[in-house]
Protein backbone atom coordinates (compact mmCIF):
# COMPACT_ATOMS: atom_id res chain seq x y z
CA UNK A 1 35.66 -10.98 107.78
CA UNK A 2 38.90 -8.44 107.77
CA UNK A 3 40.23 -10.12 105.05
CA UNK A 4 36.86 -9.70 103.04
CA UNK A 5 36.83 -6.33 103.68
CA UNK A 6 40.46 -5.75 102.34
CA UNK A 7 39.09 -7.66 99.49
CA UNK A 8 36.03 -5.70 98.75
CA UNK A 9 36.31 -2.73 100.35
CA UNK A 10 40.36 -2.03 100.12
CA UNK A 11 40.28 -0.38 103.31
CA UNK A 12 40.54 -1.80 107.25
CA UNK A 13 37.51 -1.18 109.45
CA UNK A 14 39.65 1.07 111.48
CA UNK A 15 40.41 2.95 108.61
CA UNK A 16 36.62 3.07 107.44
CA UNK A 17 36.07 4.37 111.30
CA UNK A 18 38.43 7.35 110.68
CA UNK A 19 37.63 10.74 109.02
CA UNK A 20 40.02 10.57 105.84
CA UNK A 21 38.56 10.20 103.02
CA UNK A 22 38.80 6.29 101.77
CA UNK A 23 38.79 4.50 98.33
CA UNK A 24 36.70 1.61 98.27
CA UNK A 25 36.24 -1.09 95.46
CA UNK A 26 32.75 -1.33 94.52
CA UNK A 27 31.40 -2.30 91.32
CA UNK A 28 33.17 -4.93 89.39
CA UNK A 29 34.14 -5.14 86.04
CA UNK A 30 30.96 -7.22 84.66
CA UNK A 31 28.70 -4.99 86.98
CA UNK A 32 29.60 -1.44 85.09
CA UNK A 33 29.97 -3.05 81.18
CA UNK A 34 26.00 -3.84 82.11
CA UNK A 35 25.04 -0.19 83.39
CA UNK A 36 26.76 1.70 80.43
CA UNK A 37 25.65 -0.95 77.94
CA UNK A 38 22.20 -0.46 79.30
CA UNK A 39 22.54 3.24 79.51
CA UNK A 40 23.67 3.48 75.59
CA UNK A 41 21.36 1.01 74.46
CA UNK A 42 18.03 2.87 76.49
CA UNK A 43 19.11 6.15 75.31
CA UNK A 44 19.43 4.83 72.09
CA UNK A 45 15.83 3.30 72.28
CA UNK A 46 14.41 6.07 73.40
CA UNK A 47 15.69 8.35 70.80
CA UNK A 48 14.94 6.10 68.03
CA UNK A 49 10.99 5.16 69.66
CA UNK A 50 10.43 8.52 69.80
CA UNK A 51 11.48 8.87 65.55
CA UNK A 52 8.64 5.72 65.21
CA UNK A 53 6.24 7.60 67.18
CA UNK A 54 6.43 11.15 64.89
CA UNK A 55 7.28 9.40 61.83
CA UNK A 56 3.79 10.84 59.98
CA UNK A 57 4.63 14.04 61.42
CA UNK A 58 8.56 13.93 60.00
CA UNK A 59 6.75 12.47 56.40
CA UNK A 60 9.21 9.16 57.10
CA UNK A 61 8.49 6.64 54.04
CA UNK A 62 7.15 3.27 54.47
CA UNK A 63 10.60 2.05 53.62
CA UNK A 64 11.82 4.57 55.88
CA UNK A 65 9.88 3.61 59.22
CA UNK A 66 10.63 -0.29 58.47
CA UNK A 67 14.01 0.27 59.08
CA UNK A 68 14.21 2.95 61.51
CA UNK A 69 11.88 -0.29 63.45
CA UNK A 70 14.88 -2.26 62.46
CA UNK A 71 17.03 -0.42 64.16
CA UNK A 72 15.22 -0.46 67.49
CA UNK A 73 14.81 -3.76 67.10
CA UNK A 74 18.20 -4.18 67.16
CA UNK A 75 18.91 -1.97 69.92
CA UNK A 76 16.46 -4.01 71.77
CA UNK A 77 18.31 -7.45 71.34
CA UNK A 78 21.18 -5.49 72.70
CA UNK A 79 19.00 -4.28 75.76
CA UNK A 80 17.56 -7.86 76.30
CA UNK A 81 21.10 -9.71 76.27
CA UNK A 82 22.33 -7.31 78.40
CA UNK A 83 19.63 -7.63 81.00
CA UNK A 84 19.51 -11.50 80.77
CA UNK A 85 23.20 -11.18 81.65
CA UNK A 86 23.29 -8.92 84.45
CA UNK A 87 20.26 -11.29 86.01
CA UNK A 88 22.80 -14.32 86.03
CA UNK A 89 25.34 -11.68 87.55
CA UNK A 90 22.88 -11.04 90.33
CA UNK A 91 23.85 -14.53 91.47
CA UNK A 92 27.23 -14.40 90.86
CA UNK A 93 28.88 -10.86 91.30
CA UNK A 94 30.29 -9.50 94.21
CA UNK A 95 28.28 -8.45 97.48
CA UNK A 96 27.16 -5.27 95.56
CA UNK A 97 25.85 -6.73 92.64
CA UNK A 98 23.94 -9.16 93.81
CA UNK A 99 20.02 -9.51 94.15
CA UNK A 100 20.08 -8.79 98.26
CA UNK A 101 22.36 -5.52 97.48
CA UNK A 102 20.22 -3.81 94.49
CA UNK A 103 16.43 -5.07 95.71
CA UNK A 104 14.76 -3.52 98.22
CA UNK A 105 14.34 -6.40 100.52
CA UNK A 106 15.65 -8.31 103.49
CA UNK A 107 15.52 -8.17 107.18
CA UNK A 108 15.90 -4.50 108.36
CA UNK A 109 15.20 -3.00 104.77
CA UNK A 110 12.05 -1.17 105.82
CA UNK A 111 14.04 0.28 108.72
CA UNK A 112 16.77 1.24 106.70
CA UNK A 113 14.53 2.88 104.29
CA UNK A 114 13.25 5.13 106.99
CA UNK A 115 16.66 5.90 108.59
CA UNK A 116 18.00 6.53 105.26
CA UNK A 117 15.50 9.30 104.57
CA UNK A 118 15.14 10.41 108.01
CA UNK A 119 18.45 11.29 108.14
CA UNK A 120 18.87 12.76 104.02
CA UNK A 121 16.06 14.87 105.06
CA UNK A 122 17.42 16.07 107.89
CA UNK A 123 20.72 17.02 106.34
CA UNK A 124 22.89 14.67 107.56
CA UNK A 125 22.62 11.81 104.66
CA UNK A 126 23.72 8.24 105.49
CA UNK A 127 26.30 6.83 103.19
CA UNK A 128 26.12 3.35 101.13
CA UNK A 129 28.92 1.79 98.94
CA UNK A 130 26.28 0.06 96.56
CA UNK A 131 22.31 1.54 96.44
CA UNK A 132 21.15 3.15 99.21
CA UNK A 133 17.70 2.27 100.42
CA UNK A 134 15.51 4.46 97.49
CA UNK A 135 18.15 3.76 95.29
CA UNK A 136 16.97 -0.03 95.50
CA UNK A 137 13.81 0.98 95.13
CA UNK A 138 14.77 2.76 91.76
CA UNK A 139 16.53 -0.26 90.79
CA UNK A 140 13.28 -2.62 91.24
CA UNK A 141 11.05 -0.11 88.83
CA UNK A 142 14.29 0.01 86.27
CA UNK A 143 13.81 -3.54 85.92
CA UNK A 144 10.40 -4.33 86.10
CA UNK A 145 9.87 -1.89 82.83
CA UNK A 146 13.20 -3.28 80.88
CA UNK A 147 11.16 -6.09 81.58
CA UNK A 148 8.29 -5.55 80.23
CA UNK A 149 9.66 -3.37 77.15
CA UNK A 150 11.63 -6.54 76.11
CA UNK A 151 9.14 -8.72 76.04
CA UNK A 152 6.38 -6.35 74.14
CA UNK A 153 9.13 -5.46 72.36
CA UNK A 154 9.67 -8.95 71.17
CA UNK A 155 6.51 -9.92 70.10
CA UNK A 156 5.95 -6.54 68.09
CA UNK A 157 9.20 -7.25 66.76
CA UNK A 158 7.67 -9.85 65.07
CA UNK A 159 4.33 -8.51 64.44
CA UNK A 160 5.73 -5.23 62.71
CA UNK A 161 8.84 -6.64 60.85
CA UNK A 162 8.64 -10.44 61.38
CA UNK A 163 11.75 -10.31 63.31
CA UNK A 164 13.03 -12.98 65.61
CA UNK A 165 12.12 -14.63 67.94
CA UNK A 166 8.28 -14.31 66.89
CA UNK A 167 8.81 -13.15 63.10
CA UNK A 168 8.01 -16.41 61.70
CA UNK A 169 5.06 -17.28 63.43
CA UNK A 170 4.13 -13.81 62.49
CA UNK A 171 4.43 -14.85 59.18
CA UNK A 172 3.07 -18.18 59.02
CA UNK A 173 -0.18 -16.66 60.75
CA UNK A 174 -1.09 -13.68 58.27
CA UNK A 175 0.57 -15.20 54.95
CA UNK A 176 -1.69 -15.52 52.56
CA UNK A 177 -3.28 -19.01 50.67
CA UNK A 178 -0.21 -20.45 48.42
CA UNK A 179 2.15 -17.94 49.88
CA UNK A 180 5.92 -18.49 51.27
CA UNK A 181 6.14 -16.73 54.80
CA UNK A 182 9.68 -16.44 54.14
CA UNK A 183 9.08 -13.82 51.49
CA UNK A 184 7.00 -11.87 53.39
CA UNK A 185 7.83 -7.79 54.62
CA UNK A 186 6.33 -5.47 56.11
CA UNK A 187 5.67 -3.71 52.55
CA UNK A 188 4.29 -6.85 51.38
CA UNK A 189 0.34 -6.16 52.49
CA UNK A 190 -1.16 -7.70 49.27
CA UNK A 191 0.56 -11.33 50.11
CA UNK A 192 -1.53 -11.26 53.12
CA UNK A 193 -4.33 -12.85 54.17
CA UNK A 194 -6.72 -9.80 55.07
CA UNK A 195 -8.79 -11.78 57.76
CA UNK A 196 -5.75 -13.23 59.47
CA UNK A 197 -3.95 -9.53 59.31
CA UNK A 198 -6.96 -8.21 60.79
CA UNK A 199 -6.77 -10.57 63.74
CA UNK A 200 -3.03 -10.36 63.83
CA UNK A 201 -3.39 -6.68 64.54
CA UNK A 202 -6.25 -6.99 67.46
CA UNK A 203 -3.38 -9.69 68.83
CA UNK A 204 -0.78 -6.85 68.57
CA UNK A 205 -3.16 -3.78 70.26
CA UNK A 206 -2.40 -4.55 74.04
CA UNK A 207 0.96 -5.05 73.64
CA UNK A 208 1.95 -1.82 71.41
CA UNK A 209 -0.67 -0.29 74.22
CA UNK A 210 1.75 -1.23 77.04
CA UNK A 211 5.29 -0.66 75.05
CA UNK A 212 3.96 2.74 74.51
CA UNK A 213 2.72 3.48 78.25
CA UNK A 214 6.08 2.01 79.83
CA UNK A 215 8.42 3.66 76.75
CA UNK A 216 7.11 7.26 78.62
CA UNK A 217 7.17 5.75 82.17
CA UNK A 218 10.92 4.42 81.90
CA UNK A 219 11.72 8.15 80.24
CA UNK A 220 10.39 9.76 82.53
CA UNK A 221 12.39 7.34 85.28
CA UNK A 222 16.04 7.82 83.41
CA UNK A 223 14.82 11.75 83.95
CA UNK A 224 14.33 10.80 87.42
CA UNK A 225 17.51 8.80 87.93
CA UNK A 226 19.93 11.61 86.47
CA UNK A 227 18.32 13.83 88.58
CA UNK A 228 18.73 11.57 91.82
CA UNK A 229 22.39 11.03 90.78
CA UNK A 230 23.36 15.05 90.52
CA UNK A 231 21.49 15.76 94.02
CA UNK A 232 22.85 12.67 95.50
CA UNK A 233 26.57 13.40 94.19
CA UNK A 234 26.24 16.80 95.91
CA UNK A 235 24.29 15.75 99.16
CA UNK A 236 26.22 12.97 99.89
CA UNK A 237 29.52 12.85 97.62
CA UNK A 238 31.13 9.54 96.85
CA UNK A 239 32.04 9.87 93.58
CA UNK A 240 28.66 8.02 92.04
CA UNK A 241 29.34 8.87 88.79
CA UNK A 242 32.89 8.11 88.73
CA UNK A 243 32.40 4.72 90.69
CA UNK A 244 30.71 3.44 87.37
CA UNK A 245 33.89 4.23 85.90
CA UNK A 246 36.34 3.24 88.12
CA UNK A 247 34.37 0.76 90.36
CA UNK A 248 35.88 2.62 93.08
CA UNK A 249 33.84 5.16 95.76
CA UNK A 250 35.44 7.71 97.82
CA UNK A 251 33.84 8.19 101.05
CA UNK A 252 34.31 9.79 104.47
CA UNK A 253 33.78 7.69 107.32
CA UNK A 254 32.23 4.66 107.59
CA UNK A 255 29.60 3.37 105.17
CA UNK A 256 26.21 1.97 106.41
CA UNK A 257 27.11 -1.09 104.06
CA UNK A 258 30.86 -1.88 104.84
């Protein structure tokens, strides 16, 4: 167990015990490419969903929204590879970055939860190497809508630009009698079959309904986050924001998590 904790941690326990301030290895490499991958790649989603939404209002062309939607496509394989990845990491990255570290479950969790806010409320804030209790929380609802996004994402992928991995179905569906799918585009309306586009598009309503209701949900939850971060980095110190640089946290005294 000692030698673990050298291994992870950097420190002793009895140096964890003390009050000097201690460095302690946190994230790992794999671990922080995901979080500033993600981070780029959301931000980047978000800026360019929010050009699709006011596109009338910004008198975009046709031409001009197709590949502004190309673009977020893109940025959505990105987001999707990324969180694929850092799901197989769950299983395979150190303590912190595994599933029982950044999900808000286990024995004691509840109890931790309350401790955790008990004591943040009270002023004297407990301190965690990975999430703390609500951070785990946080982490769950991240998820969840990445989730979601990427897979309404990928179906209107294909419905809007035929993209993969639904494009060609997309295509096959709507094309119209003696026409190639393959040279359909989105600009293309008279090669397609006006009854199948029509049902194509009541196919597509629920899931551009949900993209759009979870696009403002998971902005409003990055708000959220950087907000939790700043007051969090001045409650309770340990270099958050640096850790995700550095992997490393800077703590006094012992962590709840050691």
């Amino acid at each position: 167990m000692n030698a673990e904790r050298e291994d992870l941690a950097g420190v002793s326990a009895a140096g964890a015990a003390g009050g000097a301030l201690v460095a302690y290895r946190v994230w790992d490499g794999p671990t922080r490419w995901f979080h500033w991958i993600n981070a780029v790649s959301v931000l980047g989603l978000i800026l360019v969903g929010l050009l699709i939404l006011f596109a009338g209002a910004l008198g975009m062309s046709p031409a001009g929204r197709v590949t502004v939607k190309a673009i977020h496509v893109w940025l959505g394989y990105v987001m999707t590879l990324n969180l694929l990845w850092r799901f197989v990491w769950a299983s395979l990255g150190n303590r912190y970055a595994r599933w029982r570290a950044i999900l808000p479950m286990g024995p004691g969790y509840l109890r931790a939860l309350e401790a955790y806010v008990s004591a943040f409320l009270a002023g004297h804030p407990r301190h965690y190497l990975g999430h703390n209790p609500v951070g785990r929380l946080a982490v769950l609802a991240i998820l969840v809508l990445l989730v979601i996004q990427a897979v309404t994402g990928l179906v209107l992928a294909g419905t809007d630009i035929f993209y993969p991995p639904f494009g060609h179905w997309i295509a096959q569906w709507i094309a119209a009698p003696n026409v190639d799918p393959a040279t359909l585009t989105p600009l293309s309306s008279d090669l397609f079959d006006p009854g199948a586009y029509a049902a194509m598009r009541a196919f597509r309503g629920p899931f551009i309904e949900v993209h759009e209701f979870v696009f403002y949900a998971l902005a409003a939850l990055v708000v959220l986050h950087l907000a939790a971060v700043v007051v969090t980095e001045l409650r309770e110190g340990g270099t958050i924001v640096s850790a995700m640089f550095t992997g490393r946290k800077i703590l006094l005294g012992r962590p709840e998590d050691l």
